[in-house]
Protein backbone atom coordinates (compact mmCIF):
# COMPACT_ATOMS: atom_id res chain seq x y z
CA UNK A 1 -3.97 43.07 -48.15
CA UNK A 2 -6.86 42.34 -50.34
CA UNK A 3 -4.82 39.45 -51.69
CA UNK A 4 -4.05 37.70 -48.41
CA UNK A 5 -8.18 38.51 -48.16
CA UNK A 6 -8.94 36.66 -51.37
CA UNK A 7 -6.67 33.51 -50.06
CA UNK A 8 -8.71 33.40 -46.97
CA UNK A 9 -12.04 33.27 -48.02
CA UNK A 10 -11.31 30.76 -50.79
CA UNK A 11 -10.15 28.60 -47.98
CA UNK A 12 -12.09 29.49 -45.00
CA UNK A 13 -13.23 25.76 -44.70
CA UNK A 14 -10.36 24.40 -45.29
CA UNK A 15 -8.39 27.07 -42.32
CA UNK A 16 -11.04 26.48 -40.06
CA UNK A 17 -10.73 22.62 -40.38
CA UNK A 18 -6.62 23.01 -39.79
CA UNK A 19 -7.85 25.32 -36.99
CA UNK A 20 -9.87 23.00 -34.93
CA UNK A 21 -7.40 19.69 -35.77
CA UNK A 22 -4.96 21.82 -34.40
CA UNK A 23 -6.87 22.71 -31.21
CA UNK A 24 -7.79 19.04 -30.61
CA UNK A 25 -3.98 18.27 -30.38
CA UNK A 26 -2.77 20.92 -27.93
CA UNK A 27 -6.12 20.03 -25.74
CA UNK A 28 -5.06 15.95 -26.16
CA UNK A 29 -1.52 17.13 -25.32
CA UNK A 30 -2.30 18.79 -21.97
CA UNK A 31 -5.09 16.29 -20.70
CA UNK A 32 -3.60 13.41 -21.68
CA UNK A 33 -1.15 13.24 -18.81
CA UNK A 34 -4.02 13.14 -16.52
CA UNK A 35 -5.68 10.84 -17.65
CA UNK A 36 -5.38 7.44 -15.02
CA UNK A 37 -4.35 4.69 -15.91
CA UNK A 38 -4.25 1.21 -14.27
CA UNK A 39 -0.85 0.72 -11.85
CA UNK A 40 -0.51 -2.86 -11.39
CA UNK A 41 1.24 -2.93 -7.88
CA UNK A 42 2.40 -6.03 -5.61
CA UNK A 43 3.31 -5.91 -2.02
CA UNK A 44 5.93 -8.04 -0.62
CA UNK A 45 4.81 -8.47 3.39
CA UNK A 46 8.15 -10.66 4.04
CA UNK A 47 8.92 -13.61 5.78
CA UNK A 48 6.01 -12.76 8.56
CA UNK A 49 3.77 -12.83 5.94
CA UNK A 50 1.36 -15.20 7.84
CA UNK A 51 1.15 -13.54 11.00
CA UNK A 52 -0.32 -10.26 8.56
CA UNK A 53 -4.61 -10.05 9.23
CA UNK A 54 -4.56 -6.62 7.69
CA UNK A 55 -2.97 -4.69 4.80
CA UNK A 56 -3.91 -1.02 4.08
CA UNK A 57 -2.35 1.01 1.72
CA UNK A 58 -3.07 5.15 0.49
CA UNK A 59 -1.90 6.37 -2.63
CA UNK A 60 -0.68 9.98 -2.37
CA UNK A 61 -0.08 12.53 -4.40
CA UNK A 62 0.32 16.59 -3.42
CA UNK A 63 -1.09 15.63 0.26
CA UNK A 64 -4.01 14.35 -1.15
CA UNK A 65 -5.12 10.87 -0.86
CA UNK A 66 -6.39 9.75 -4.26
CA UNK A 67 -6.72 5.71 -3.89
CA UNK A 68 -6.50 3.36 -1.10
CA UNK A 69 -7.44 0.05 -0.57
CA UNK A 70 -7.85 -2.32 3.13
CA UNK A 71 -7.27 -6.41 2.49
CA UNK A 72 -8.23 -8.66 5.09
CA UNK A 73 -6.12 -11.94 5.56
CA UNK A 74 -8.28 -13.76 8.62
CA UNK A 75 -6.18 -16.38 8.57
CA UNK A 76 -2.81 -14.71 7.86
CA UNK A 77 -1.82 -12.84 4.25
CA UNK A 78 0.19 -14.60 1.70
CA UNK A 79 4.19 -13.52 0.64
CA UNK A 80 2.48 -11.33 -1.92
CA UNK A 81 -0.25 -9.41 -2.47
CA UNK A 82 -1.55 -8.12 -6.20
CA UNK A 83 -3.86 -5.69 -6.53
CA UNK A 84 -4.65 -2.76 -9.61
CA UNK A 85 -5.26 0.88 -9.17
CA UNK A 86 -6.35 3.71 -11.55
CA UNK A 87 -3.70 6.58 -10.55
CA UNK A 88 -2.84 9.79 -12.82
CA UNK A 89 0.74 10.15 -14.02
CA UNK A 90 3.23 11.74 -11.15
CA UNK A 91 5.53 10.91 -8.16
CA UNK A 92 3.53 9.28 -5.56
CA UNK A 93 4.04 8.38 -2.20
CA UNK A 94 2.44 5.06 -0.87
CA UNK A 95 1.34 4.70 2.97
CA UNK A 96 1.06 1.58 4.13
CA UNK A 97 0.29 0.17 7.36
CA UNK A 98 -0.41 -3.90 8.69
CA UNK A 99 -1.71 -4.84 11.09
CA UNK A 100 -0.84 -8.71 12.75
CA UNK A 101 -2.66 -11.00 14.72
CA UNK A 102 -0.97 -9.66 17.54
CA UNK A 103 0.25 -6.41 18.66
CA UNK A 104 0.23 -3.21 16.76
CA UNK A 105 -0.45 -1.68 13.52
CA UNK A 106 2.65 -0.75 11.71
CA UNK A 107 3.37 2.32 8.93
CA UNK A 108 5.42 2.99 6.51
CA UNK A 109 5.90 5.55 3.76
CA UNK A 110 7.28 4.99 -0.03
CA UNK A 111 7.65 6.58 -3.08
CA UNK A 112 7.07 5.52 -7.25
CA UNK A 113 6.38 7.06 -10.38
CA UNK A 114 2.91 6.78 -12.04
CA UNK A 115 2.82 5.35 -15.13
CA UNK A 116 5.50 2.41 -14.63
CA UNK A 117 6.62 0.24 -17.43
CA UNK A 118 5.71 -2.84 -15.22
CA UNK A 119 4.35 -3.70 -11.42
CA UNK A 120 5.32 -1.89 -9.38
CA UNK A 121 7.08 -3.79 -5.95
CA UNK A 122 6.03 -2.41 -2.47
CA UNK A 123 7.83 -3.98 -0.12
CA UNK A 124 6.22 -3.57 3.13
CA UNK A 125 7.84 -3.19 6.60
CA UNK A 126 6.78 -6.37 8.37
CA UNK A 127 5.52 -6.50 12.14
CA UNK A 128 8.08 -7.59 14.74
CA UNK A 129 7.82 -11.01 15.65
């Protein structure tokens, strides 16, 4: 015992360095999941595109609602729309729901995984014309 003693006090500094490097990469390990990171994310609103005035969409994740975003298209929304987002990693489901010049909102529900390798494509349920 008094060996195994000797060995740790003559390096103490150098354990306790090994100690807290080693900490440092189980904490990185565990948070770094979590950490968000920017989803790059286009909507495809389909061949009605034009008669779109309102996108919303709700990023979900365990019931919880952790982004969302409302676009406005007065004068009717484009084939596709690009927008970022800051999401942690995980399955998500993605509410959406437009709105056209006439007649009434429409939702739908989708899924994807956070972080994606590219953008990720939402195609969204046009309105009936």
């Amino acid at each position: 015992m008094g060996a195994l003693r000797r060995l740790f006090e003559a390096h103490r500094k150098r354990l306790a360095r090994l100690t807290a490097v080693a900490g440092a990469a189980v904490v990185a390990l565990v948070l770094l999941p979590n950490v968000p990171r920017t989803v790059d994310v286009e909507l495809e609103l389909g061949p009605s595109h034009r008669s779109i005035v309102e996108v919303r969409v709700a990023y979900v994740q365990s019931g919880e609602e952790l982004q969302g975003v409302s676009l406005a298209f007065p004068d009717g929304a484009p084939s596709r729309v690009h927008h970022s987002v800051r999401l942690p990693s995980g399955d998500f489901e993605v509410h959406t729901a437009v709105r056209p010049a006439q007649g009434a909102l429409r939702a739908a529900v989708g899924k994807f995984h956070a972080p994606a390798d590219g953008p990720v494509l939402i195609r969204v349920e046009p309105p009936a014309p």
